[in-house]
N, C-alpha and C. Protein backbone atom coordinates (compact mmCIF):
# COMPACT_ATOMS: atom_id res chain seq x y z
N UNK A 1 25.62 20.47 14.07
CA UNK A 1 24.95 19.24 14.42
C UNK A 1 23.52 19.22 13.90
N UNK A 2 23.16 20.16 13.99
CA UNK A 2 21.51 20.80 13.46
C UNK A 2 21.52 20.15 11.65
N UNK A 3 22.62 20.34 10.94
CA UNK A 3 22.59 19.96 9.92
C UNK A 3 22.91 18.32 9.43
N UNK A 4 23.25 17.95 10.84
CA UNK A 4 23.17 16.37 10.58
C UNK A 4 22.00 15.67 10.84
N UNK A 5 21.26 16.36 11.29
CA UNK A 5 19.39 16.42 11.67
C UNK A 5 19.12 16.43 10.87
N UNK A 6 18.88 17.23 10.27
CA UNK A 6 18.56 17.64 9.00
C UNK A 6 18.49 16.92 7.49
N UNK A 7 19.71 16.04 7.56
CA UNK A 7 19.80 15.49 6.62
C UNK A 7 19.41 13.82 6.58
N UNK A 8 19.93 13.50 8.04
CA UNK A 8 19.20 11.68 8.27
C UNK A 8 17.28 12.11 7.68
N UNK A 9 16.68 13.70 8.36
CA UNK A 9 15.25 13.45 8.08
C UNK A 9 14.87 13.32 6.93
N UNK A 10 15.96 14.11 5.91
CA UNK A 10 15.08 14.40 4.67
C UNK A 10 15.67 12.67 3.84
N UNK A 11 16.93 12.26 3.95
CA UNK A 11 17.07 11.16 3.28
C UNK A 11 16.09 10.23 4.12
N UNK A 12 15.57 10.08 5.15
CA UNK A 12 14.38 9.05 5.36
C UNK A 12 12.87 9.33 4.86
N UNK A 13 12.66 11.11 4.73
CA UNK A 13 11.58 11.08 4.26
C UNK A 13 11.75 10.72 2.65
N UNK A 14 13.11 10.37 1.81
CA UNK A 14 13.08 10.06 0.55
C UNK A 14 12.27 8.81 -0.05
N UNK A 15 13.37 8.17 1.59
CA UNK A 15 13.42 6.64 1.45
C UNK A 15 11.95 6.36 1.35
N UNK A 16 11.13 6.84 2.45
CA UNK A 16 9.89 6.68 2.89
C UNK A 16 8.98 6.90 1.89
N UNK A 17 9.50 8.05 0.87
CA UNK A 17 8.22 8.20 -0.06
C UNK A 17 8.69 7.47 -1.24
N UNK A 18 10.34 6.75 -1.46
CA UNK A 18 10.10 6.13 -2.65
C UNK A 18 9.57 4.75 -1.72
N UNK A 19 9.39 4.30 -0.95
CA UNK A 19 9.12 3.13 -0.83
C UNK A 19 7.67 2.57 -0.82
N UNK A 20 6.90 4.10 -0.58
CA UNK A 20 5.53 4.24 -1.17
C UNK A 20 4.89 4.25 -2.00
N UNK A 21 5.88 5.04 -2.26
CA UNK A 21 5.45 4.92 -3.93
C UNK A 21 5.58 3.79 -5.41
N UNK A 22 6.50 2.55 -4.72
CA UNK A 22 6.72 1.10 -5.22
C UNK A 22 5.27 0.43 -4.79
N UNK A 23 5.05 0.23 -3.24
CA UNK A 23 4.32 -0.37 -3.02
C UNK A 23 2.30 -0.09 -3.68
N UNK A 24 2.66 1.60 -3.85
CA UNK A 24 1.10 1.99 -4.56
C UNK A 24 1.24 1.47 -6.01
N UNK A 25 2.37 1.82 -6.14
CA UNK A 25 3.01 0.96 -7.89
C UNK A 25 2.85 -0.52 -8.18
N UNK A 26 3.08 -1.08 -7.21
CA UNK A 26 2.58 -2.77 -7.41
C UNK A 26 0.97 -3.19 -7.18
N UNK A 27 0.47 -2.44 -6.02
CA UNK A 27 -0.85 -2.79 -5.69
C UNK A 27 -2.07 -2.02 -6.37
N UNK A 28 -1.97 -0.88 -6.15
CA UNK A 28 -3.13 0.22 -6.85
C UNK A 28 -2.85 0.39 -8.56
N UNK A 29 -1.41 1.09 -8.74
CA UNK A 29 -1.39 1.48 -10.00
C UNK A 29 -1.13 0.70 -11.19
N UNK A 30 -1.19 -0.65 -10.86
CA UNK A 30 -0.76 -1.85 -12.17
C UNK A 30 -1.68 -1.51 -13.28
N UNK A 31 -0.97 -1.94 -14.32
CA UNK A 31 -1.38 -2.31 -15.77
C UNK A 31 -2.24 -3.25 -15.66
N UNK A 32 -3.02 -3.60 -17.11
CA UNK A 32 -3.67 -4.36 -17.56
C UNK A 32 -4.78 -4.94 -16.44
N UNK A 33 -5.08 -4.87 -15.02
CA UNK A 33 -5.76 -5.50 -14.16
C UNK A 33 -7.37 -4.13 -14.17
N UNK A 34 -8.12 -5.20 -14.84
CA UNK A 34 -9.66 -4.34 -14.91
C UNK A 34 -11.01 -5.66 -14.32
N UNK A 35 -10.52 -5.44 -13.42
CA UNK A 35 -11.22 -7.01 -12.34
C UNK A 35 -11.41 -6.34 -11.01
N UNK A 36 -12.40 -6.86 -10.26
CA UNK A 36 -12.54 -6.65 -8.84
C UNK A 36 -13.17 -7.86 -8.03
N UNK A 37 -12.69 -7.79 -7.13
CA UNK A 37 -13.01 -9.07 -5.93
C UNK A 37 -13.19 -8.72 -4.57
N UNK A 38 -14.12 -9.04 -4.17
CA UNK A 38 -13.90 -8.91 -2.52
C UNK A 38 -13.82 -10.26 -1.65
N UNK A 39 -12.95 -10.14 -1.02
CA UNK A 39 -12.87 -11.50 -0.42
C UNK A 39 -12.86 -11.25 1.36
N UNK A 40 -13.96 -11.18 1.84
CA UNK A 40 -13.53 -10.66 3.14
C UNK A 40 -13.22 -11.77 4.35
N UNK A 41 -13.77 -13.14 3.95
CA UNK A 41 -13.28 -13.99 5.49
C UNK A 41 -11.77 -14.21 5.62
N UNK A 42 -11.07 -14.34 6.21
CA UNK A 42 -9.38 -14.75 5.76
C UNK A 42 -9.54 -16.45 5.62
N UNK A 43 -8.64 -16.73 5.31
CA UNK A 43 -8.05 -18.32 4.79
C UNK A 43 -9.01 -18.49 3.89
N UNK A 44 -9.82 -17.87 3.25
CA UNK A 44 -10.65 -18.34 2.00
C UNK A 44 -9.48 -18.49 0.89
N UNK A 45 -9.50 -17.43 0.79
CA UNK A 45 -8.69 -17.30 -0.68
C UNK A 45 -7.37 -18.36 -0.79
N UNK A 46 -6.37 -18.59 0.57
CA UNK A 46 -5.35 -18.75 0.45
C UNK A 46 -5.52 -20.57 0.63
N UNK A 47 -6.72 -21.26 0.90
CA UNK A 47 -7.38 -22.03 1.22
C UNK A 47 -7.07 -22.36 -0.60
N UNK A 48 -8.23 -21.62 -0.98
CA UNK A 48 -8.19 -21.80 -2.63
C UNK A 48 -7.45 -22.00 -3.67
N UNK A 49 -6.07 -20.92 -3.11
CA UNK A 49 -4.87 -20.82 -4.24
C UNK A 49 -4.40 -21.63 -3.76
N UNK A 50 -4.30 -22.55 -3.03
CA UNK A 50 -3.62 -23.98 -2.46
C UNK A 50 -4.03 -25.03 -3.10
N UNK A 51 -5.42 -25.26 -3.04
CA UNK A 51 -5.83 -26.01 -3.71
C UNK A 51 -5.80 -26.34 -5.15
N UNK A 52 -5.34 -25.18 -5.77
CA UNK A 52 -5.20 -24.81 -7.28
C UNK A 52 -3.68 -24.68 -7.85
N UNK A 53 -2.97 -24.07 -6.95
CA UNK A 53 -1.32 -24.03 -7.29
C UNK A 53 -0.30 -24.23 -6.32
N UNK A 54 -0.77 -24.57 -4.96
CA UNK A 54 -0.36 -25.30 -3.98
C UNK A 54 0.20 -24.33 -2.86
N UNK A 55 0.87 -24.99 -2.09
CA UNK A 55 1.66 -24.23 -1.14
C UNK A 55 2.80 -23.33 -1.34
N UNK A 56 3.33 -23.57 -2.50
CA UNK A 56 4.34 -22.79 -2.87
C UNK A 56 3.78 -21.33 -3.23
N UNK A 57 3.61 -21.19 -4.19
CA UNK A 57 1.91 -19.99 -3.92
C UNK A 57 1.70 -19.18 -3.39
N UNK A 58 0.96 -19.99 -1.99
CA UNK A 58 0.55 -19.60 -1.22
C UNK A 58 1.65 -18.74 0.15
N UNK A 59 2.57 -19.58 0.35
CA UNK A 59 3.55 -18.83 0.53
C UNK A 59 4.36 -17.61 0.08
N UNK A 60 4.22 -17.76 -1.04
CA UNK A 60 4.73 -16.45 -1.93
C UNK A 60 3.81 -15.23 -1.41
N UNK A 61 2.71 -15.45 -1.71
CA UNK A 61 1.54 -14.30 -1.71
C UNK A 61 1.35 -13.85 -0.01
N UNK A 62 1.37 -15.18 1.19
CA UNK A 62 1.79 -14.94 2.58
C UNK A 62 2.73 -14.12 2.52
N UNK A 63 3.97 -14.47 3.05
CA UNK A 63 5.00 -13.66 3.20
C UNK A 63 5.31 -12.80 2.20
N UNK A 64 4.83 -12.43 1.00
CA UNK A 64 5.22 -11.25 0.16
C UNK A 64 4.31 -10.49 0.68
N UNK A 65 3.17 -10.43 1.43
CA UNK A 65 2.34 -9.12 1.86
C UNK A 65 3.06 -8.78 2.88
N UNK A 66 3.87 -9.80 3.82
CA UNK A 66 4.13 -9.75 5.27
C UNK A 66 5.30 -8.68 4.75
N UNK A 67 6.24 -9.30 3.91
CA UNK A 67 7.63 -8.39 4.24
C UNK A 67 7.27 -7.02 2.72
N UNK A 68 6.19 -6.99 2.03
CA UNK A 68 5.92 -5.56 1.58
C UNK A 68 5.51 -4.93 2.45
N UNK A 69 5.19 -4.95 3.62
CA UNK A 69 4.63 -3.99 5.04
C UNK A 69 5.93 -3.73 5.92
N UNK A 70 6.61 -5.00 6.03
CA UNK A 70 7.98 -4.98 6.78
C UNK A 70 8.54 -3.48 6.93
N UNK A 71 9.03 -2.75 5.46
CA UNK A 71 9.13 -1.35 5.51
C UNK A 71 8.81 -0.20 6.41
N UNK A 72 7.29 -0.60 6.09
CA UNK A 72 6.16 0.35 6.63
C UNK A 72 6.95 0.64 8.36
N UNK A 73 6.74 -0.65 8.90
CA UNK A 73 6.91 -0.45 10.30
C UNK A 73 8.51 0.30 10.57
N UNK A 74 9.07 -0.38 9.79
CA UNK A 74 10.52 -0.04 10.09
C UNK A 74 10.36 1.50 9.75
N UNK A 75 10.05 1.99 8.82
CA UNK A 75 10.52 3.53 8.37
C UNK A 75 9.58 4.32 8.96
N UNK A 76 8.22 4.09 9.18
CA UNK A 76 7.40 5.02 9.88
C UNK A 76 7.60 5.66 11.17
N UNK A 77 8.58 4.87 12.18
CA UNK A 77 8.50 5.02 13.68
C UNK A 77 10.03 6.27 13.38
N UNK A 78 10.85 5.82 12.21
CA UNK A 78 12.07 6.78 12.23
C UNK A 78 11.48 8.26 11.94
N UNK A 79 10.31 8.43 10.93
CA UNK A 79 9.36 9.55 10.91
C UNK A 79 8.60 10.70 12.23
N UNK A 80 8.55 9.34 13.31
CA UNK A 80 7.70 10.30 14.48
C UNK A 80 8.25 10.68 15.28
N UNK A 81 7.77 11.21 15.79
CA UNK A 81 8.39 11.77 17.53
C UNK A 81 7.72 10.97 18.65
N UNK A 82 6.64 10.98 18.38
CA UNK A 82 5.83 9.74 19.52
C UNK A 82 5.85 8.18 18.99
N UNK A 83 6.31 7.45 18.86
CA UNK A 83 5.98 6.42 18.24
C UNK A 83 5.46 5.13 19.87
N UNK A 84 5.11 4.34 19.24
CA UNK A 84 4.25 3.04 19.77
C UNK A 84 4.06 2.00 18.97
N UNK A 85 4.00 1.07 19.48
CA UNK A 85 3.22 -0.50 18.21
C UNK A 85 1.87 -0.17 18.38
N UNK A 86 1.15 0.29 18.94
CA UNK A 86 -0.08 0.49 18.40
C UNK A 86 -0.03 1.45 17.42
N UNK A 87 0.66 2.70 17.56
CA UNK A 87 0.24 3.48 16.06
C UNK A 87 0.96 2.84 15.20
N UNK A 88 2.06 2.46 14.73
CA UNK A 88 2.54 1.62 13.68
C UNK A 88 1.45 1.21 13.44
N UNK A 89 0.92 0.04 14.14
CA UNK A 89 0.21 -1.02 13.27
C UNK A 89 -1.24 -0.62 13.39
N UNK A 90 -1.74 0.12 13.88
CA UNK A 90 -2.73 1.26 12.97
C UNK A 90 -2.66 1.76 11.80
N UNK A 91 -1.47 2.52 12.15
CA UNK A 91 -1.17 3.52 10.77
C UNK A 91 -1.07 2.27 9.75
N UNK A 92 -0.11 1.17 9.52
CA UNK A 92 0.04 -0.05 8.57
C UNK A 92 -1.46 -0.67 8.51
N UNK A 93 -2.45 -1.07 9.42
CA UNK A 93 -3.67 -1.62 9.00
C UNK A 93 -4.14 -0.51 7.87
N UNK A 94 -4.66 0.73 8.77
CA UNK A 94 -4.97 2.11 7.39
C UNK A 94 -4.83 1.99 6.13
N UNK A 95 -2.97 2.04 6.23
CA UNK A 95 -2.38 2.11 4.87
C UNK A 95 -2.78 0.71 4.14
N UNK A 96 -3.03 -0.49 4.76
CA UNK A 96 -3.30 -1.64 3.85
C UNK A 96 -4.42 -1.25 3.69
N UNK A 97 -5.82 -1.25 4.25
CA UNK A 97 -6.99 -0.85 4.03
C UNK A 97 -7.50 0.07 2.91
N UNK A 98 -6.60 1.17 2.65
CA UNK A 98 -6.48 1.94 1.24
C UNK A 98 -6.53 1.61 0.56
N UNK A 99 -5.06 0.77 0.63
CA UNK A 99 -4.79 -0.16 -0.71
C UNK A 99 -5.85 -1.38 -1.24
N UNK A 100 -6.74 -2.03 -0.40
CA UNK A 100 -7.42 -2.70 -0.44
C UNK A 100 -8.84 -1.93 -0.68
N UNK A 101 -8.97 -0.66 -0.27
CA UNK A 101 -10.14 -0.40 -0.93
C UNK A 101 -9.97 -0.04 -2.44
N UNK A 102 -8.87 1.08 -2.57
CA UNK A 102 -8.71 1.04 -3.81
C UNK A 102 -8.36 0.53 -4.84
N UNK A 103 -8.19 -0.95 -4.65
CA UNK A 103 -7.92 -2.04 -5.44
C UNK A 103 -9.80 -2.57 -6.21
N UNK A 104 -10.36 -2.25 -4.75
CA UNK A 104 -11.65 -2.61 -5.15
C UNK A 104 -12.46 -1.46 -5.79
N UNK A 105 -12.27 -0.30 -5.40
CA UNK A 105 -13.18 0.89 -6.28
C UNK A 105 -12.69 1.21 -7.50
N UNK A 106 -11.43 1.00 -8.18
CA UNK A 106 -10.20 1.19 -9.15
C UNK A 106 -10.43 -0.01 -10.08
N UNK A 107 -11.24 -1.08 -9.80
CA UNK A 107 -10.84 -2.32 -10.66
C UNK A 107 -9.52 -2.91 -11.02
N UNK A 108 -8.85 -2.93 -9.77
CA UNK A 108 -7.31 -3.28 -9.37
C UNK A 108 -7.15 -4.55 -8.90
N UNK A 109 -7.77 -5.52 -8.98
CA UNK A 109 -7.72 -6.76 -8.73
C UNK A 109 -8.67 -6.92 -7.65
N UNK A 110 -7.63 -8.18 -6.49
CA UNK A 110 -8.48 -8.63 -5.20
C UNK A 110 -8.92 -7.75 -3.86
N UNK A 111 -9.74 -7.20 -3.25
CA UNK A 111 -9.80 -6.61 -1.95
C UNK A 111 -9.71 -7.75 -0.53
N UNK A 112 -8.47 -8.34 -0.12
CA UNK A 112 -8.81 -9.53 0.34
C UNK A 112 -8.49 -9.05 2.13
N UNK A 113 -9.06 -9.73 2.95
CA UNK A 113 -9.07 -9.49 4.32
C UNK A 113 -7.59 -10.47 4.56
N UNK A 114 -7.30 -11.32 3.54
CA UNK A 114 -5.82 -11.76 3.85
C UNK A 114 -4.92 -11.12 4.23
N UNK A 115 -4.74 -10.50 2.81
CA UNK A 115 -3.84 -9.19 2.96
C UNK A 115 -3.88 -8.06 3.56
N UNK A 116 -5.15 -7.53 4.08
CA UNK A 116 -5.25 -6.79 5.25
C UNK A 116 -4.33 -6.78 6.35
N UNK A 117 -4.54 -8.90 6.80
CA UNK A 117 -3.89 -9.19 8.08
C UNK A 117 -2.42 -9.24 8.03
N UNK A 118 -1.96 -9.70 6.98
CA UNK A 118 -0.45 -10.19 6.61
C UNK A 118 0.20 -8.71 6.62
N UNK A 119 -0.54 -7.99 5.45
CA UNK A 119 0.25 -6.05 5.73
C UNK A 119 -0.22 -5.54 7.19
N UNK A 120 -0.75 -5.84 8.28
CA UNK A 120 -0.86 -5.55 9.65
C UNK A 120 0.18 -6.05 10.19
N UNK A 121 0.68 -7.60 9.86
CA UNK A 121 1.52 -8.30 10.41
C UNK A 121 2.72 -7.79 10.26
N UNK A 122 3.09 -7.52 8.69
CA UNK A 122 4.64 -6.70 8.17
C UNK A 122 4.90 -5.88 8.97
N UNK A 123 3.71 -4.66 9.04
CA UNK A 123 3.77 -3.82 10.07
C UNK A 123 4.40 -3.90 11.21
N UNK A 124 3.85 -4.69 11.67
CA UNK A 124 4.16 -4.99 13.31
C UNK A 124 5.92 -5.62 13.32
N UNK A 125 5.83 -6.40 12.67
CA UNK A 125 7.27 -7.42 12.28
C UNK A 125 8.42 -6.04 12.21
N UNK A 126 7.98 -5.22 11.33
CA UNK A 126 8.87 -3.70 10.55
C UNK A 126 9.11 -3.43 11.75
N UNK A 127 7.80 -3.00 12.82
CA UNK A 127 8.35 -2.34 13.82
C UNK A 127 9.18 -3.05 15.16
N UNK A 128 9.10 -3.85 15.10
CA UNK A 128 10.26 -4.86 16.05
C UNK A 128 11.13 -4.62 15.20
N UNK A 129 11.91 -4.93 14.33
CA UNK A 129 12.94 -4.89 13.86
C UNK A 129 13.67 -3.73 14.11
N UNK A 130 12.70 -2.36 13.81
CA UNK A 130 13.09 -0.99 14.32
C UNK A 130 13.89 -0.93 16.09
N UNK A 131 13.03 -1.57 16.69
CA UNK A 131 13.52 -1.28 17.90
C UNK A 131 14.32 -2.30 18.50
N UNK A 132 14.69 -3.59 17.67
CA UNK A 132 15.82 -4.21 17.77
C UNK A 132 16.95 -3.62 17.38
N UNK A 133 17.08 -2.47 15.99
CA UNK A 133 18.21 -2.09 15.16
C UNK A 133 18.31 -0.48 16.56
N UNK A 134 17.44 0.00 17.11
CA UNK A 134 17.21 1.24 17.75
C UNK A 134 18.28 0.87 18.76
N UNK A 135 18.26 -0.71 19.62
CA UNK A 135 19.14 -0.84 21.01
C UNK A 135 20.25 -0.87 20.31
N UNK A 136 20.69 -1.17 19.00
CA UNK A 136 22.04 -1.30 18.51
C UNK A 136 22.81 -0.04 18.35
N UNK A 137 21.86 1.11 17.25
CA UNK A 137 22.37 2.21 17.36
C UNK A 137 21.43 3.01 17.82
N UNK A 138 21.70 3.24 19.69
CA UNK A 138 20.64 3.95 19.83
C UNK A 138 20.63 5.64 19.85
N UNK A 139 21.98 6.25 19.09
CA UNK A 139 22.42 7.55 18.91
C UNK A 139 21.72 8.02 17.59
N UNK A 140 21.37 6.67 16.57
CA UNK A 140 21.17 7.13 15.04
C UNK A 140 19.60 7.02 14.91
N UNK A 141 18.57 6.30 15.84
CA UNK A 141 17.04 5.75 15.39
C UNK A 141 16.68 6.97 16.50
């Protein structure tokens, strides 16, 4: 049984680090982006790209931060032994905060307090989902 332990951990710690390693791949490590921005009030920016390419857009860039965090929450809590929604969405603010600084010290594009909130939000969203899928199988989470 020890070896069926064993193996849900290491295929989640796989999952967990390729899914990290996409998301540092889209945000930090892109090509061609030698620009920096800081945008720290929220609804500025998304205020802006509305005004310029509309709601459709703006939606994209909303919910694509929300459900690139989605992960986060979901796979992090299968990682701990103590878990909580406050450390999730700690640990997910952190991890966006990284990404957002090093977008800005890297010349990686925008540092925006949008996306701060929206990858806090995924977070949080990830981790409900966890403990909705947890009452289903609660032998396997």
């Amino acid at each position: 049984m020890k070896f069926i332990y064993n193996r849900k951990v290491i295929i989640s710690v796989v999952i967990f680090a390729i899914y990290m390693l996409i998301v540092l791949k889209l945000t930090v490590f892109r090509f061609n982006t030698h620009y920096r921005t800081f945008h720290p009030i929220p609804l500025v920016t998304l205020l802006e790209i509305y005004r310029y390419f509309g709601i459709g857009r703006v939606l994209f860039l909303f919910f694509g931060n929300i459900f690139m965090f989605a992960p986060f929450g979901f796979l992090t809590p299968v990682l701990m032994k103590k878990k909580s929604l406050l450390k999730i969405v700690a640990l997910g603010f952190l991890f966006s905060l990284f990404i957002e600084t090093c977008q800005f010290v890297f010349y990686k594009g925008e540092a925006e307090a949008d996306d701060l909130i929206c990858n806090t939000a995924g977070a949080a969203i990830g981790y409900a989902v966890y403990k909705i899928t947890k009452k289903f199988f609660r032998n396997s989470c």
